[in-house]
C-alpha atoms as a PDB file:
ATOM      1  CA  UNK A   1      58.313  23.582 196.224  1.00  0.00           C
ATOM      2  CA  UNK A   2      55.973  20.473 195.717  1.00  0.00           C
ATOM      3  CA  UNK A   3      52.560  21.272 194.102  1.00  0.00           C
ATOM      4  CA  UNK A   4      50.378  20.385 196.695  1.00  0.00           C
ATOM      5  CA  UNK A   5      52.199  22.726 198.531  1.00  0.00           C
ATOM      6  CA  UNK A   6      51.709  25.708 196.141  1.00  0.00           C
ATOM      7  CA  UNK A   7      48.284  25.004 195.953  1.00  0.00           C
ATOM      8  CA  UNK A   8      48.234  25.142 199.773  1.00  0.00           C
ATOM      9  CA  UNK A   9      49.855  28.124 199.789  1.00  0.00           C
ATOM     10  CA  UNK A  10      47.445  29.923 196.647  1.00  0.00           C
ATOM     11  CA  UNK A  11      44.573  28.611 198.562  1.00  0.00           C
ATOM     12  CA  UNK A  12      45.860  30.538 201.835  1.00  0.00           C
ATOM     13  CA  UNK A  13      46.724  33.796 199.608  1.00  0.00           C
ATOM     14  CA  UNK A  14      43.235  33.460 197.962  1.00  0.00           C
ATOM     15  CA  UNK A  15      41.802  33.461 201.464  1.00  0.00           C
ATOM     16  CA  UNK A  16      43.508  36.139 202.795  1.00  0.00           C
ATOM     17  CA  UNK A  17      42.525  38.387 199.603  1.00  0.00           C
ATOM     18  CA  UNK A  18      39.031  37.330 200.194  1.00  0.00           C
ATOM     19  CA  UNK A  19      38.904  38.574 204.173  1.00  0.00           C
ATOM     20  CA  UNK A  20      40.758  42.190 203.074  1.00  0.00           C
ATOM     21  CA  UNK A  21      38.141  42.572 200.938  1.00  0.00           C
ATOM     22  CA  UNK A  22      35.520  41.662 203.459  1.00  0.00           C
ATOM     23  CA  UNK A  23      37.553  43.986 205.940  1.00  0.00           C
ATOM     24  CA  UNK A  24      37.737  46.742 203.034  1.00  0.00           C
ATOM     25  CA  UNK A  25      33.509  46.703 202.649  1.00  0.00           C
ATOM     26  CA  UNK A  26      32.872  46.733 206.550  1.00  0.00           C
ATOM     27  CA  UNK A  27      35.145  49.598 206.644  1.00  0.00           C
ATOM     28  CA  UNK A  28      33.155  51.288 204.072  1.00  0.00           C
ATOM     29  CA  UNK A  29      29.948  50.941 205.447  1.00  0.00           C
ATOM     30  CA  UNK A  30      31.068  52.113 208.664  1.00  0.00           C
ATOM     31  CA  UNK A  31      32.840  54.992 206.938  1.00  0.00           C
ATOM     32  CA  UNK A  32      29.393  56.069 205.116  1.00  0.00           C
ATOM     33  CA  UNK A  33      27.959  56.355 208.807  1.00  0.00           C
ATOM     34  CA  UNK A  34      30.112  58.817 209.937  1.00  0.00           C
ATOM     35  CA  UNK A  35      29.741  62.849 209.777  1.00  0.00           C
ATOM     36  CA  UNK A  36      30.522  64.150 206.264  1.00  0.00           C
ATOM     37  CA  UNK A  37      34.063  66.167 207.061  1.00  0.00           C
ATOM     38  CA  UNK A  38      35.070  62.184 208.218  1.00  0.00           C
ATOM     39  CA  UNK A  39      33.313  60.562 205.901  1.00  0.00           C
ATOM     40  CA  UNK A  40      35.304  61.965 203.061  1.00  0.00           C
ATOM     41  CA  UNK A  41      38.710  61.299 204.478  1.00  0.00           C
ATOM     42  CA  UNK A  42      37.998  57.601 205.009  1.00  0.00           C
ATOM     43  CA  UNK A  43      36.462  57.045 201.826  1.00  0.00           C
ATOM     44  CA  UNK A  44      39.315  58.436 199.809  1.00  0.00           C
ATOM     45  CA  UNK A  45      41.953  56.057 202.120  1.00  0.00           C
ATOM     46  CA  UNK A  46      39.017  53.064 201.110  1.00  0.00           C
ATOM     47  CA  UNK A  47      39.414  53.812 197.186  1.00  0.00           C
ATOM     48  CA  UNK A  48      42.906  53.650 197.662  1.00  0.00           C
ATOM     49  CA  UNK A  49      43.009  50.788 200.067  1.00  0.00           C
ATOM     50  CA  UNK A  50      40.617  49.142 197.037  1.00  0.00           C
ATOM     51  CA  UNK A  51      42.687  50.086 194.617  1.00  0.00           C
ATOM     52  CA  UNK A  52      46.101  48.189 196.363  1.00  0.00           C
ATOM     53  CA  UNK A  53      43.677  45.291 196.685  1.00  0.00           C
ATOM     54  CA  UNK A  54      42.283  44.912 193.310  1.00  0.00           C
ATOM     55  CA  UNK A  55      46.465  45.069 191.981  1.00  0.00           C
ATOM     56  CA  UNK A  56      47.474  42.316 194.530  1.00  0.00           C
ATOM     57  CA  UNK A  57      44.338  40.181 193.486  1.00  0.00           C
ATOM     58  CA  UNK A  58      45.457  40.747 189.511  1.00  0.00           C
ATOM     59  CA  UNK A  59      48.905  39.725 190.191  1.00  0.00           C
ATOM     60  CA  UNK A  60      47.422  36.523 192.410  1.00  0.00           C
ATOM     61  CA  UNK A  61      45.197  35.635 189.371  1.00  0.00           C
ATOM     62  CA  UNK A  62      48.462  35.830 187.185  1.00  0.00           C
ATOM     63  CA  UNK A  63      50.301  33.698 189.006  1.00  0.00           C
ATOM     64  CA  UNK A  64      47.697  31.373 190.264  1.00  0.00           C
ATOM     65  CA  UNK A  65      47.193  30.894 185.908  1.00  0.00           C
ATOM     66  CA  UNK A  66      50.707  30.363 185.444  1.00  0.00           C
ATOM     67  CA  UNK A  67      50.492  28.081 188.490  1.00  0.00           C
ATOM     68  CA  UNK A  68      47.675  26.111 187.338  1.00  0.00           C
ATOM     69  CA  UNK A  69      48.440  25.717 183.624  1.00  0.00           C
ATOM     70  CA  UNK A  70      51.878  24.225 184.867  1.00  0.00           C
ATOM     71  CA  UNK A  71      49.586  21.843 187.447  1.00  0.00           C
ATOM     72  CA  UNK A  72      47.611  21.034 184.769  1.00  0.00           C
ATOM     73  CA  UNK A  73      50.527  19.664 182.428  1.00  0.00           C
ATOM     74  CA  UNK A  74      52.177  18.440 185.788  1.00  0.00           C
ATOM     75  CA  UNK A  75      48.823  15.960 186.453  1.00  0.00           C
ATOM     76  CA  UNK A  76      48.966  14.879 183.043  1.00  0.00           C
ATOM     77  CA  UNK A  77      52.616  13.566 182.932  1.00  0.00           C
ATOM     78  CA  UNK A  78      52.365  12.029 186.396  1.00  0.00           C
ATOM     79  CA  UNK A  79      48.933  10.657 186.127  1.00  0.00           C
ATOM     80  CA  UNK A  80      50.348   8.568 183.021  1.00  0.00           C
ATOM     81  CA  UNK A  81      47.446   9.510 180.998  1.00  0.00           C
ATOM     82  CA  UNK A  82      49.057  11.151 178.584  1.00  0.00           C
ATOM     83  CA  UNK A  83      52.957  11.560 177.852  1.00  0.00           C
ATOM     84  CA  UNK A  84      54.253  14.878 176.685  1.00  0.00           C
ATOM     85  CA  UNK A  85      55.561  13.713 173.413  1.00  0.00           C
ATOM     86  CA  UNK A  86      52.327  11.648 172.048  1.00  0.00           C
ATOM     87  CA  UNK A  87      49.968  15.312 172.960  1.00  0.00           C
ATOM     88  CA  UNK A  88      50.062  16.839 169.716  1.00  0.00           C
ATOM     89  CA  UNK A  89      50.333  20.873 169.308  1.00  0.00           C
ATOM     90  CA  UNK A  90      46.929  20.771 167.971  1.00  0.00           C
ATOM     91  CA  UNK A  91      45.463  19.544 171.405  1.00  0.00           C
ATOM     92  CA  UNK A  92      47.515  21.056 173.468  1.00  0.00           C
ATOM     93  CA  UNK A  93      46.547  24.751 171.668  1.00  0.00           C
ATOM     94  CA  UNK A  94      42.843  23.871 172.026  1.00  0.00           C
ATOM     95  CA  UNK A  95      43.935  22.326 175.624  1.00  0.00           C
ATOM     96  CA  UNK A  96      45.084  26.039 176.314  1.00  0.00           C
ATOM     97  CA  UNK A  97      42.552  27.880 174.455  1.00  0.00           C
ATOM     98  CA  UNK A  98      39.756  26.187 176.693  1.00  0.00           C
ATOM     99  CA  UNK A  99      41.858  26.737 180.043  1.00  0.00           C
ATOM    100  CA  UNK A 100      42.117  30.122 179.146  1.00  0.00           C
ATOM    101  CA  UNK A 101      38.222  30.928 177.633  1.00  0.00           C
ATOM    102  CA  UNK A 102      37.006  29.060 181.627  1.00  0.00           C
ATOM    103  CA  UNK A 103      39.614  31.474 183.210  1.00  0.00           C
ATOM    104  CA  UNK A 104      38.076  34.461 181.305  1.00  0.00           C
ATOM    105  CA  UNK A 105      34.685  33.149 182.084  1.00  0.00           C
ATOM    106  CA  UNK A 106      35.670  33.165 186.123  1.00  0.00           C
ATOM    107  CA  UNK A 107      36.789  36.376 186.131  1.00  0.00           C
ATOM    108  CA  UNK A 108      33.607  37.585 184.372  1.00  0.00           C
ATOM    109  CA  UNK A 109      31.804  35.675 186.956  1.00  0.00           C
ATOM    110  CA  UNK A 110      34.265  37.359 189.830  1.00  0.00           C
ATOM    111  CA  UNK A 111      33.750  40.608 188.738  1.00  0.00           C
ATOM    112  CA  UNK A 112      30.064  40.470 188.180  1.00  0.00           C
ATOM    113  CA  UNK A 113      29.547  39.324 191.478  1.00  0.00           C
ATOM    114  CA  UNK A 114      32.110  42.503 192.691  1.00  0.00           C
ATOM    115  CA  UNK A 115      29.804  44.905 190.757  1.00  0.00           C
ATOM    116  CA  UNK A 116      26.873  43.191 192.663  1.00  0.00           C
ATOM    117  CA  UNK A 117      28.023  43.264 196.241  1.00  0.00           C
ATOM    118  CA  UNK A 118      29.053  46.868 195.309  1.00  0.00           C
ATOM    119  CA  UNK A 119      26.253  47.977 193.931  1.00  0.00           C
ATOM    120  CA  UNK A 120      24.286  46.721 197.096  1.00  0.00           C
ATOM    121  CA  UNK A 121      26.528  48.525 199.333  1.00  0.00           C
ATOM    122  CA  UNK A 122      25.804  51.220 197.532  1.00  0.00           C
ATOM    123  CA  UNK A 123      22.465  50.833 197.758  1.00  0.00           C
ATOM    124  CA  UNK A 124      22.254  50.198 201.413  1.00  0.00           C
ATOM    125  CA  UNK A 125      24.209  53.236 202.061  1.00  0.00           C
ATOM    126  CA  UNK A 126      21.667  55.179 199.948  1.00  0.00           C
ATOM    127  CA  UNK A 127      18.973  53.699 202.006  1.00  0.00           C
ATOM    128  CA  UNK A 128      20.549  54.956 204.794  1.00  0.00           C
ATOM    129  CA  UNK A 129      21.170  58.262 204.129  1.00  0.00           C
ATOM    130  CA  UNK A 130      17.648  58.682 202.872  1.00  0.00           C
ATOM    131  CA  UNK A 131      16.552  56.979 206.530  1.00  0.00           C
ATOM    132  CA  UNK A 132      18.810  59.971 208.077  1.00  0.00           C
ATOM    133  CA  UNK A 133      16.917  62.941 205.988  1.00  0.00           C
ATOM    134  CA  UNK A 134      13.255  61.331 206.729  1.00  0.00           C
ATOM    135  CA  UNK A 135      14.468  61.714 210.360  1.00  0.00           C
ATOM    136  CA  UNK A 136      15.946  64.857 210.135  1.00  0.00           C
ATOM    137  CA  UNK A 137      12.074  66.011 207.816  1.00  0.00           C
ATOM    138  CA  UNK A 138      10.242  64.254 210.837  1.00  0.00           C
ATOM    139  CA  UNK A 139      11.507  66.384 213.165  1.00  0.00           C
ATOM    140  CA  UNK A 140      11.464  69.649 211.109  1.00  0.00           C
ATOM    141  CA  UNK A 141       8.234  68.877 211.000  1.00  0.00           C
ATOM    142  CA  UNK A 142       7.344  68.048 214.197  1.00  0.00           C
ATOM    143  CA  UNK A 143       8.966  71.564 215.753  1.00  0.00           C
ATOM    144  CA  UNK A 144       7.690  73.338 213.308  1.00  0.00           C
ATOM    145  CA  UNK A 145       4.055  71.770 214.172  1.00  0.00           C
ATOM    146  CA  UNK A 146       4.856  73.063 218.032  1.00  0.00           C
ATOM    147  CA  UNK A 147       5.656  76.277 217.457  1.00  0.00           C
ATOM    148  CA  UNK A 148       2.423  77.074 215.021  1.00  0.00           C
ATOM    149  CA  UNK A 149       0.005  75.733 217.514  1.00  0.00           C
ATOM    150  CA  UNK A 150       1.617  77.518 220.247  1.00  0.00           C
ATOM    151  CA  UNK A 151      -0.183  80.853 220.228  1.00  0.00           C
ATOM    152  CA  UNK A 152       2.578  82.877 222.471  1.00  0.00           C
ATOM    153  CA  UNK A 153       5.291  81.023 221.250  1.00  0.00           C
ATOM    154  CA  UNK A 154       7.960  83.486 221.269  1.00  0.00           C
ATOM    155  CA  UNK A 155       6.902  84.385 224.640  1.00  0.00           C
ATOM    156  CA  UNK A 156       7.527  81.202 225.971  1.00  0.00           C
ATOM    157  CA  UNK A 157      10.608  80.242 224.244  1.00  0.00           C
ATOM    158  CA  UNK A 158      12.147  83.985 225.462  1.00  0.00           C
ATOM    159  CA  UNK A 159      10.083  84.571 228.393  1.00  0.00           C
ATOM    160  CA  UNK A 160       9.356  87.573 226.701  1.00  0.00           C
ATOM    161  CA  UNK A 161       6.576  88.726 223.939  1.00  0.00           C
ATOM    162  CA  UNK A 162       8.108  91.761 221.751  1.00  0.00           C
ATOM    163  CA  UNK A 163      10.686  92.466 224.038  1.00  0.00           C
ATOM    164  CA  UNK A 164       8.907  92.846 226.954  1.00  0.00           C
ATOM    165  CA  UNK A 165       8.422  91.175 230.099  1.00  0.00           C
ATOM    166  CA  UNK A 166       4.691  89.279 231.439  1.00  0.00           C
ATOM    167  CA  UNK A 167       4.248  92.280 234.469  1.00  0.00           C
ATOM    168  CA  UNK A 168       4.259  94.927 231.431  1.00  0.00           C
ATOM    169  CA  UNK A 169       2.284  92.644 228.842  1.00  0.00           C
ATOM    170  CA  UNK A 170      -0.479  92.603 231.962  1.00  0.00           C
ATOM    171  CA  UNK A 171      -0.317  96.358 232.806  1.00  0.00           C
ATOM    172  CA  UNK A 172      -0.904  96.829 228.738  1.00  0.00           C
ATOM    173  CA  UNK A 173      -3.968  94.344 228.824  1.00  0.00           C
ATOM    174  CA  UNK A 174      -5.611  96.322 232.303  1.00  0.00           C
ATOM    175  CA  UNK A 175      -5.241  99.738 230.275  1.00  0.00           C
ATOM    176  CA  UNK A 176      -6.497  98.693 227.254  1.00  0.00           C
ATOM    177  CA  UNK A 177      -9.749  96.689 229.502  1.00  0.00           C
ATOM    178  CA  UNK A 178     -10.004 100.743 231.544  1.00  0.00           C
ATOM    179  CA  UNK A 179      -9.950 102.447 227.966  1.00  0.00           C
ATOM    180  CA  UNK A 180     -12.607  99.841 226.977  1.00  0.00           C
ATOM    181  CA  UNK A 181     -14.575 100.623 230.011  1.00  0.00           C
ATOM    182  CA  UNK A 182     -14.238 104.661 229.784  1.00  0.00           C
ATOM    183  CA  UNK A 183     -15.360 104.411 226.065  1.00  0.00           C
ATOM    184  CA  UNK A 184     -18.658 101.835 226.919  1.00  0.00           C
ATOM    185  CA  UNK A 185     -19.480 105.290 229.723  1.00  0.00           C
ATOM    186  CA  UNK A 186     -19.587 107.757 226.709  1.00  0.00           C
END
């Protein structure tokens, strides 16, 4: 294979890595929204769908160095800049140990920027659980509010007050008003 076309094909890989793990955060979002017996499930199938990612991006990274350290030595001989027998071992080592100190430096960028978009879906999904228990407060709340200021409330959320009906409730309050009456005679 030509090395345009590897780099072609890297590029496409890279690409492809990149939307899975686009796919993999929607997913978790959308998992985070669900009820918590679901939730669960789909999270643990997200770790390990992470998990598969994060090997098949190492072994990408691997390859793509191998790839691009043999690229790198490939430009130099075709360029004409520099034939392979006048590069010295000494530059070629420091050659290498600079390649390889930028590579380390990308990934530390990578990963930082991993930790950072996770961190923020974290966050968001805090957020929104926290949104969901304000709501769920609110309306404690707010039915709790009802029934206090409703003085009968248990009479007109049963239709009855202490187990009994409104005719019976009335025929208490008239003999209670005649007892009242009698007692203002005497």
């Amino acid at each position: 294979m030509r090395l345009e076309q590897k780099r072609q094909k890297f590029s496409e890989i890279k690409a492809g890595l990149d939307d899975a793990e686009s796919l993999i955060r929607k997913m978790d979002l959308e998992a985070r929204s669900l009820q918590p017996n679901v939730k669960a499930v789909l999270l643990a199938k997200l770790r390990e769908y992470k998990s598969d990612l994060n090997n098949l991006k190492s072994e990408h990274k691997r390859l793509a160095s191998a790839n691009s350290n043999q690229a790198a030595r490939d430009d130099l001989l075709e360029s004409g800049m520099a034939d392979a027998m006048s590069v010295s071992a000494n530059q070629r080592g420091r050659l290498m140990m600079s390649t390889e100190r930028l590579n380390e430096s990308s990934d530390r960028i990578k990963e930082s920027r991993r930790t950072m978009r996770e961190t923020e879906e974290l966050g968001v999904s805090i957020l929104q659980d926290l949104h969901q228990q304000r709501q769920s407060l609110l309306h404690a709340n707010d039915t709790i509010f009802l029934l206090l200021k409703v003085p009968y409330r248990h009479h007109l959320l049963t239709g009855k007050f202490e187990g009994k009906d409104e005719k019976e409730i009335n025929e208490e309050r008239r003999k209670k008003e005649q007892v009242k009456e009698i007692k203002m005679l005497f």
